[in-house]
C-alpha atoms as a PDB file:
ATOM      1  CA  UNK A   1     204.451 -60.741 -27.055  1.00  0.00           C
ATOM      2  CA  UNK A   2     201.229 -60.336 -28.306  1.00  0.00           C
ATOM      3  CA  UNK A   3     199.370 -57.412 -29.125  1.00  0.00           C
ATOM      4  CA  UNK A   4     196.551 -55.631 -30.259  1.00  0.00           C
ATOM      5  CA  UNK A   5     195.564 -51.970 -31.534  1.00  0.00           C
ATOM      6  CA  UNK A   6     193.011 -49.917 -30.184  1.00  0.00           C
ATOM      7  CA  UNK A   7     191.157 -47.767 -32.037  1.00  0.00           C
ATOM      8  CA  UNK A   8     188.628 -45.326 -30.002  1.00  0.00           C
ATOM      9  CA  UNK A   9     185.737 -43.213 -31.123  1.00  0.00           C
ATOM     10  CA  UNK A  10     187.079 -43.174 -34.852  1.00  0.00           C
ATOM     11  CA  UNK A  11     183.255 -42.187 -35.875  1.00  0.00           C
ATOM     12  CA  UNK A  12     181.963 -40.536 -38.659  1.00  0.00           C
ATOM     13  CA  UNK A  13     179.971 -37.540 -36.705  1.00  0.00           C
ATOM     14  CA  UNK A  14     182.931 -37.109 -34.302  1.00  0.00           C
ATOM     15  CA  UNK A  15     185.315 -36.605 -36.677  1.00  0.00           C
ATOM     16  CA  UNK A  16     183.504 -34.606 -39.062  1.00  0.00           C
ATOM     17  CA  UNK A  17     181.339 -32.821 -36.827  1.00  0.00           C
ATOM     18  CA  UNK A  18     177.921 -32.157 -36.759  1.00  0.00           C
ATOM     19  CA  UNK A  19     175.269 -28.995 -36.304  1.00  0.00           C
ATOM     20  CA  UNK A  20     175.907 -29.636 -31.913  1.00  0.00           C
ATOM     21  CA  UNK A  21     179.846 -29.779 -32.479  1.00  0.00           C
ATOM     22  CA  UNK A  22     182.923 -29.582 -34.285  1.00  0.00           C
ATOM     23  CA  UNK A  23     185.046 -31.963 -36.081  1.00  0.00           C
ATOM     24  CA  UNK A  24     188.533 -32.993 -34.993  1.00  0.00           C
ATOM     25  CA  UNK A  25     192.076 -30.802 -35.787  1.00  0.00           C
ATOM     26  CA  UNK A  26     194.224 -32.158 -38.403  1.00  0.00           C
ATOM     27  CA  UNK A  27     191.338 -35.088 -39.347  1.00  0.00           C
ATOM     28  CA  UNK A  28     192.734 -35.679 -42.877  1.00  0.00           C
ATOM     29  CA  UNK A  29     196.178 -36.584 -40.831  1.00  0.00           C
ATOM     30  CA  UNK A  30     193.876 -38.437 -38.392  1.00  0.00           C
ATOM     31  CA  UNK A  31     192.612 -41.014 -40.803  1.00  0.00           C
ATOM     32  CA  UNK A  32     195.560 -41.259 -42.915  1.00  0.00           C
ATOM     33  CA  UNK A  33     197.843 -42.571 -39.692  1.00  0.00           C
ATOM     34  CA  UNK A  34     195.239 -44.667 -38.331  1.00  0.00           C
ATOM     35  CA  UNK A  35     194.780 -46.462 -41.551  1.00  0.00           C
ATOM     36  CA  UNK A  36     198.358 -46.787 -41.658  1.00  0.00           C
ATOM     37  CA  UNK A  37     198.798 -48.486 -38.103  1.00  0.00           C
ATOM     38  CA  UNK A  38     195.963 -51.113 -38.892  1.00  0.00           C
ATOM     39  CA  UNK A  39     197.939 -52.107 -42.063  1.00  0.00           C
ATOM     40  CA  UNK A  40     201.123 -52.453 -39.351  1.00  0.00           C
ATOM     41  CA  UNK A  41     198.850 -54.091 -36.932  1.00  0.00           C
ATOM     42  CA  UNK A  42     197.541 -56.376 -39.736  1.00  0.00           C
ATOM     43  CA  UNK A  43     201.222 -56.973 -40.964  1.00  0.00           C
ATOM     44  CA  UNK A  44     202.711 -57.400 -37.049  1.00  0.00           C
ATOM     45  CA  UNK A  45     199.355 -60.334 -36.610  1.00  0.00           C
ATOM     46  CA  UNK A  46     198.234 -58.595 -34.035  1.00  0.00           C
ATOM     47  CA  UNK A  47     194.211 -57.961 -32.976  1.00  0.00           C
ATOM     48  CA  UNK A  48     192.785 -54.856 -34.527  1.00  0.00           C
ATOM     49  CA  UNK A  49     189.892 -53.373 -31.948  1.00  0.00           C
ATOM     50  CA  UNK A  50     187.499 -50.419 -32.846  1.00  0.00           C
ATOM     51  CA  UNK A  51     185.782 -49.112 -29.867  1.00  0.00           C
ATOM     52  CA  UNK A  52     181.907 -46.909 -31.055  1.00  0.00           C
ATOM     53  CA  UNK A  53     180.700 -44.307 -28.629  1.00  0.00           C
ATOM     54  CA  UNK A  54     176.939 -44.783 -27.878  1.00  0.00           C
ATOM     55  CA  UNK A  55     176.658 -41.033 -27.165  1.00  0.00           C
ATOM     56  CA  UNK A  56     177.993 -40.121 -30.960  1.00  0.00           C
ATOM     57  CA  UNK A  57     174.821 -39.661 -33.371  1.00  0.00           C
ATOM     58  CA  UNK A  58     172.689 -41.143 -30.394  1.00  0.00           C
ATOM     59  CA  UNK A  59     174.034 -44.562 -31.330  1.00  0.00           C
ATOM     60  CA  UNK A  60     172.702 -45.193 -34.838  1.00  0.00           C
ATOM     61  CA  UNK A  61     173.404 -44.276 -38.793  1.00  0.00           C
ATOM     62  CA  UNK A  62     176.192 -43.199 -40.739  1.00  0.00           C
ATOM     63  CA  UNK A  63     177.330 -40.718 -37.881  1.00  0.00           C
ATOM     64  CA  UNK A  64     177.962 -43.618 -35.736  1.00  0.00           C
ATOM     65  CA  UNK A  65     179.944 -45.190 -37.604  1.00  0.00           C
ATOM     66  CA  UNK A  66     183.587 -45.466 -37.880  1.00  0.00           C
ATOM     67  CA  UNK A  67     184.465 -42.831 -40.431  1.00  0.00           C
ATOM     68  CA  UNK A  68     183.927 -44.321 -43.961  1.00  0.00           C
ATOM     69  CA  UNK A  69     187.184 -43.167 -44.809  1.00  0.00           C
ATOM     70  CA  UNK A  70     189.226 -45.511 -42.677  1.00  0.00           C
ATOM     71  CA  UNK A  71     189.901 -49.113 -43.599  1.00  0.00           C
ATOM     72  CA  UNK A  72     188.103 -51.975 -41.174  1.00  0.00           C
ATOM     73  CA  UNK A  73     189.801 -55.112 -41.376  1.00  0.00           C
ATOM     74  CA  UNK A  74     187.308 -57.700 -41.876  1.00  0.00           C
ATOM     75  CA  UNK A  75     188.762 -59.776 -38.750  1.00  0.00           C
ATOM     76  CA  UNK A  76     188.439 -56.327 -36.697  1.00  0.00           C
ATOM     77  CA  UNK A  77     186.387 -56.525 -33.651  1.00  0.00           C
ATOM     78  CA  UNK A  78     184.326 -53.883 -32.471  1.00  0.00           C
ATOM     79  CA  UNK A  79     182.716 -52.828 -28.887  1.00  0.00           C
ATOM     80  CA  UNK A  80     180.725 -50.111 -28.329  1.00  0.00           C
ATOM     81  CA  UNK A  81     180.779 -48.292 -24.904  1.00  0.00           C
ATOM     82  CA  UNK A  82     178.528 -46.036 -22.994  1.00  0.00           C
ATOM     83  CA  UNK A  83     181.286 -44.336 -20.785  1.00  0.00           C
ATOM     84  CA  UNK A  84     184.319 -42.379 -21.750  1.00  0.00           C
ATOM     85  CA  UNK A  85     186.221 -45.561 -20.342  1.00  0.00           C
ATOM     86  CA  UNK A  86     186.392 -48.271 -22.970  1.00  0.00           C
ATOM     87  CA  UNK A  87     187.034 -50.591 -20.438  1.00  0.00           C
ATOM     88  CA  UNK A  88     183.591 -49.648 -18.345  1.00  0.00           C
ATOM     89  CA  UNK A  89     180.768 -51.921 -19.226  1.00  0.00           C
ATOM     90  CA  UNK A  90     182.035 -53.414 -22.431  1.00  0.00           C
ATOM     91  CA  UNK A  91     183.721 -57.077 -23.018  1.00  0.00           C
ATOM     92  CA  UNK A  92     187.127 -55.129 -24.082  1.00  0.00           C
ATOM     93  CA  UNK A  93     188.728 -56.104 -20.822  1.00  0.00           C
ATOM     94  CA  UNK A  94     187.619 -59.830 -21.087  1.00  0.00           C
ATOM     95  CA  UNK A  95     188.629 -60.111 -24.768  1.00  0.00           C
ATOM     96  CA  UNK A  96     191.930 -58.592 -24.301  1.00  0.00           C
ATOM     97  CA  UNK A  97     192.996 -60.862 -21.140  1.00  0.00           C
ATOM     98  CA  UNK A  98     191.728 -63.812 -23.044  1.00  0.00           C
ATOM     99  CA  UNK A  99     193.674 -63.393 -25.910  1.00  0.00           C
ATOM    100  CA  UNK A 100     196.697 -62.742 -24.128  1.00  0.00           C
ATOM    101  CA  UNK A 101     197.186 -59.532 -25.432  1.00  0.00           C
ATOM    102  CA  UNK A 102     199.770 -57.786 -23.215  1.00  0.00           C
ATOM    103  CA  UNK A 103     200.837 -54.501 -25.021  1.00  0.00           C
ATOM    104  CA  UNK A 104     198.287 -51.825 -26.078  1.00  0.00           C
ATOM    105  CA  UNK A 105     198.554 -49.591 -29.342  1.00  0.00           C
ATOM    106  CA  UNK A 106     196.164 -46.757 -29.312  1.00  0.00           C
ATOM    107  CA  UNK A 107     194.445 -44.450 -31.507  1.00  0.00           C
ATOM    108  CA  UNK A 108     191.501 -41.966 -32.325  1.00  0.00           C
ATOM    109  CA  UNK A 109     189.259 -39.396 -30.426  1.00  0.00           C
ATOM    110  CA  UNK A 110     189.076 -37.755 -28.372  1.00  0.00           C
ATOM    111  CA  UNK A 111     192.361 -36.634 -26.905  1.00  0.00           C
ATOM    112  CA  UNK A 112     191.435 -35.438 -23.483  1.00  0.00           C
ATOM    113  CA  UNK A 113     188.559 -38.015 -23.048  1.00  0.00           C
ATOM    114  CA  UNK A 114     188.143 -41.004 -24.250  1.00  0.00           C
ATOM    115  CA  UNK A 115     192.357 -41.359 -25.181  1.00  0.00           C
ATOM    116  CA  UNK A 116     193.667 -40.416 -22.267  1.00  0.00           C
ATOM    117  CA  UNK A 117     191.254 -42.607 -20.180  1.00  0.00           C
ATOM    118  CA  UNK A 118     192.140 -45.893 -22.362  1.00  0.00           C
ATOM    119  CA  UNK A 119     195.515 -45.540 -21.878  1.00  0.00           C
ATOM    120  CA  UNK A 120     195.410 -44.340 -17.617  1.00  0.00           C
ATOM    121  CA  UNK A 121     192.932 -47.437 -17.607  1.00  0.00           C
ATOM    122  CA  UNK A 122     194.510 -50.000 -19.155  1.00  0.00           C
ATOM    123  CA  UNK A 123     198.035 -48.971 -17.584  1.00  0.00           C
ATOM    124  CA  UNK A 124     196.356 -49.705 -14.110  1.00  0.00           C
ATOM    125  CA  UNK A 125     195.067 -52.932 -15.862  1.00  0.00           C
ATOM    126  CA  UNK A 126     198.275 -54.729 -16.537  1.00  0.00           C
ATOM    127  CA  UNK A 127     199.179 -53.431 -20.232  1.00  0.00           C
ATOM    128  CA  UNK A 128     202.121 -51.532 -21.316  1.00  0.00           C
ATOM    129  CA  UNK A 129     200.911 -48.885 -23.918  1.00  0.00           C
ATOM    130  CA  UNK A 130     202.091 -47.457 -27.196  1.00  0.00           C
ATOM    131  CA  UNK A 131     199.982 -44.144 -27.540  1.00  0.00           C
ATOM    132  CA  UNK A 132     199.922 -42.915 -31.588  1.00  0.00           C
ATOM    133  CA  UNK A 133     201.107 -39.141 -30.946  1.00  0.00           C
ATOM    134  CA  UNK A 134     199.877 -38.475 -34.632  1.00  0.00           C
ATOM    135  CA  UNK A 135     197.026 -40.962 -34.653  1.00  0.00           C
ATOM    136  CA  UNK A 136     194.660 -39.038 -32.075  1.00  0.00           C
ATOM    137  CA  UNK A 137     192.659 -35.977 -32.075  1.00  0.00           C
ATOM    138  CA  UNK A 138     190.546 -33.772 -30.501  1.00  0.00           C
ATOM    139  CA  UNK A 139     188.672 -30.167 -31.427  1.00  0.00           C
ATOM    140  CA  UNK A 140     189.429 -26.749 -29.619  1.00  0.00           C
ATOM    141  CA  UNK A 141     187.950 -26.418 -26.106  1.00  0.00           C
ATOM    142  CA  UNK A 142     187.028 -23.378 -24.881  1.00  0.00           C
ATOM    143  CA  UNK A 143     190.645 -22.703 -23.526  1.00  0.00           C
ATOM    144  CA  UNK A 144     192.998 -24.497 -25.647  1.00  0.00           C
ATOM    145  CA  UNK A 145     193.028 -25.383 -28.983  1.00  0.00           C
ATOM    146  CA  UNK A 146     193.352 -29.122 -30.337  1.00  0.00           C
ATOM    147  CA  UNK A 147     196.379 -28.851 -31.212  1.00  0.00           C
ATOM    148  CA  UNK A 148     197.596 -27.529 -27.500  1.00  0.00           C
ATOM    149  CA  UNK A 149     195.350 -30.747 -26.178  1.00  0.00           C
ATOM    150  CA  UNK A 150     197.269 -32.986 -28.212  1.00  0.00           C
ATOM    151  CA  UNK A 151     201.236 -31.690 -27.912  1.00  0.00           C
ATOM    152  CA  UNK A 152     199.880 -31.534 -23.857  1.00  0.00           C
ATOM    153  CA  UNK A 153     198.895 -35.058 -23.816  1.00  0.00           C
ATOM    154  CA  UNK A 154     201.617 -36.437 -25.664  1.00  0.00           C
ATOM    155  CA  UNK A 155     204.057 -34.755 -23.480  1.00  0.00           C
ATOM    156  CA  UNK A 156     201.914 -35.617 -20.047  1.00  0.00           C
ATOM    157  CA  UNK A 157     201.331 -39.724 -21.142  1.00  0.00           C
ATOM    158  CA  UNK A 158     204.869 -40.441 -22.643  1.00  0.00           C
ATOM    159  CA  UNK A 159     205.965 -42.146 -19.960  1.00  0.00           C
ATOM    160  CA  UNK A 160     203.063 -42.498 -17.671  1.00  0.00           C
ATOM    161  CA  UNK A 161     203.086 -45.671 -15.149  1.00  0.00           C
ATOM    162  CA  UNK A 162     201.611 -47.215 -12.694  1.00  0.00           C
ATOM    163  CA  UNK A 163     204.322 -49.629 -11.334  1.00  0.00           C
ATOM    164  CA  UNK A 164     205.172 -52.531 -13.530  1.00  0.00           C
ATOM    165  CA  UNK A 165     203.485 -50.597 -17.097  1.00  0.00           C
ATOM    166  CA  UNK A 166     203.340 -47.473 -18.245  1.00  0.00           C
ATOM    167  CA  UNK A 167     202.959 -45.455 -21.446  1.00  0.00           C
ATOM    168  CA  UNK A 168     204.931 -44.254 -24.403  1.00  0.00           C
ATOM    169  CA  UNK A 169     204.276 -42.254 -27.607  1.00  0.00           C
ATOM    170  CA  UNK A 170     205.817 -42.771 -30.653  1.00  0.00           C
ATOM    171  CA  UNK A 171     204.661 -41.657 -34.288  1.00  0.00           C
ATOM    172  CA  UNK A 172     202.411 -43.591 -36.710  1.00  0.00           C
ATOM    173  CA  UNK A 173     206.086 -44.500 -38.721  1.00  0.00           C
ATOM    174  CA  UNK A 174     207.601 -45.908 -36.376  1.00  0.00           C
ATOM    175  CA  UNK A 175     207.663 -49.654 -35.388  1.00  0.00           C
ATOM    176  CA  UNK A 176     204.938 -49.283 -33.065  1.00  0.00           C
ATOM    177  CA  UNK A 177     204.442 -53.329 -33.103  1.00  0.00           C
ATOM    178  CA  UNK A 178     208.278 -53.741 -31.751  1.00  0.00           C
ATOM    179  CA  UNK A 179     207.582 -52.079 -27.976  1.00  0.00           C
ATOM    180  CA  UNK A 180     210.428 -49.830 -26.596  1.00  0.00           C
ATOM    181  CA  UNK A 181     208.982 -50.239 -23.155  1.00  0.00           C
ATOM    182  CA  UNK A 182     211.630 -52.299 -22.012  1.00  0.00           C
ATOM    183  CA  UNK A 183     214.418 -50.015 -22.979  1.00  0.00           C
ATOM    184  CA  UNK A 184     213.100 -47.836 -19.768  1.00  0.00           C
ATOM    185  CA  UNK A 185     212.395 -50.438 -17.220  1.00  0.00           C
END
């Protein structure tokens, strides 16, 4: 099986925050389990993706970037987007199929967004998906707070499908390189 781990909108300005919004809940978490899933991705040999948001910091500086606090494996590769769809108008698709990357880790902002739309998209796309419950994040909306978006989203895309693959969570410990999707088909 090979695989490859996703990680979306992991940006300096959107996790931090800025004067036009606020940073992500629990972002100290945030980093430390996404860090530690691209050391398992490194260790499993699988791809390591990082997917930039043209829309955070307009697209340019430090803000743009992924958060200087997590660790970029020099063989990462990285697409940005224009959409909240990772998949809409970038190569990610393309690169993906051509590897023959059929299972899906994913991690970073935001919850509601850009998260659930990776994992809903690439479902319909032919990938089964590990979802990092403790590896995303989001900030309080004006009805729920981030944590509420999270535990919602965890609970509403464990076990999401669209025919032959769907979606699980698990936790940034677990073997998230050794699927468990075929212990429910």
């Amino acid at each position: 099986m090979k695989q490859a781990l996703i990680v979306i909108d992991a940006q300096q300005d959107l996790i931090e925050g800025n004067e036009e919004e606020a940073g992500v809940v629990q972002k100290h978490v945030l980093i430390e389990n996404i860090n530690l899933v691209v050391q398992k991705a490194l260790d499993a040999g699988s791809e390591v993706v990082f997917i930039r948001d043209k829309d955070v910091a307009e697209g340019e500086g430090k803000g743009f970037e992924v958060h200087e606090d997590i660790k970029i494996p020099s063989s990462a590769v990285t697409f940005d987007k224009s959409a909240t769809n990772s998949f809409h108008g970038t190569q990610l698709l393309d690169f993906l199929k051509t590897k023959g990357i059929d299972h899906l880790v994913i991690a970073g902002c935001k919850t509601e967004h850009c998260i659930d739309t990776a994992v809903r998209t690439a479902t319909v796309n032919g990938f089964d998906v590990t979802l990092v419950g403790d590896a995303h994040s989001t900030s309080d909306s004006k009805t729920l707070t981030g944590d509420q978006i999270i535990a919602h989203h965890n609970d509403t895309l464990h076990g999401h499908y669209n025919v032959e693959h769907f979606s699980v969570v698990r936790n940034a410990d677990e073997d998230l390189f050794v699927p468990t999707h075929d212990d429910y088909r």
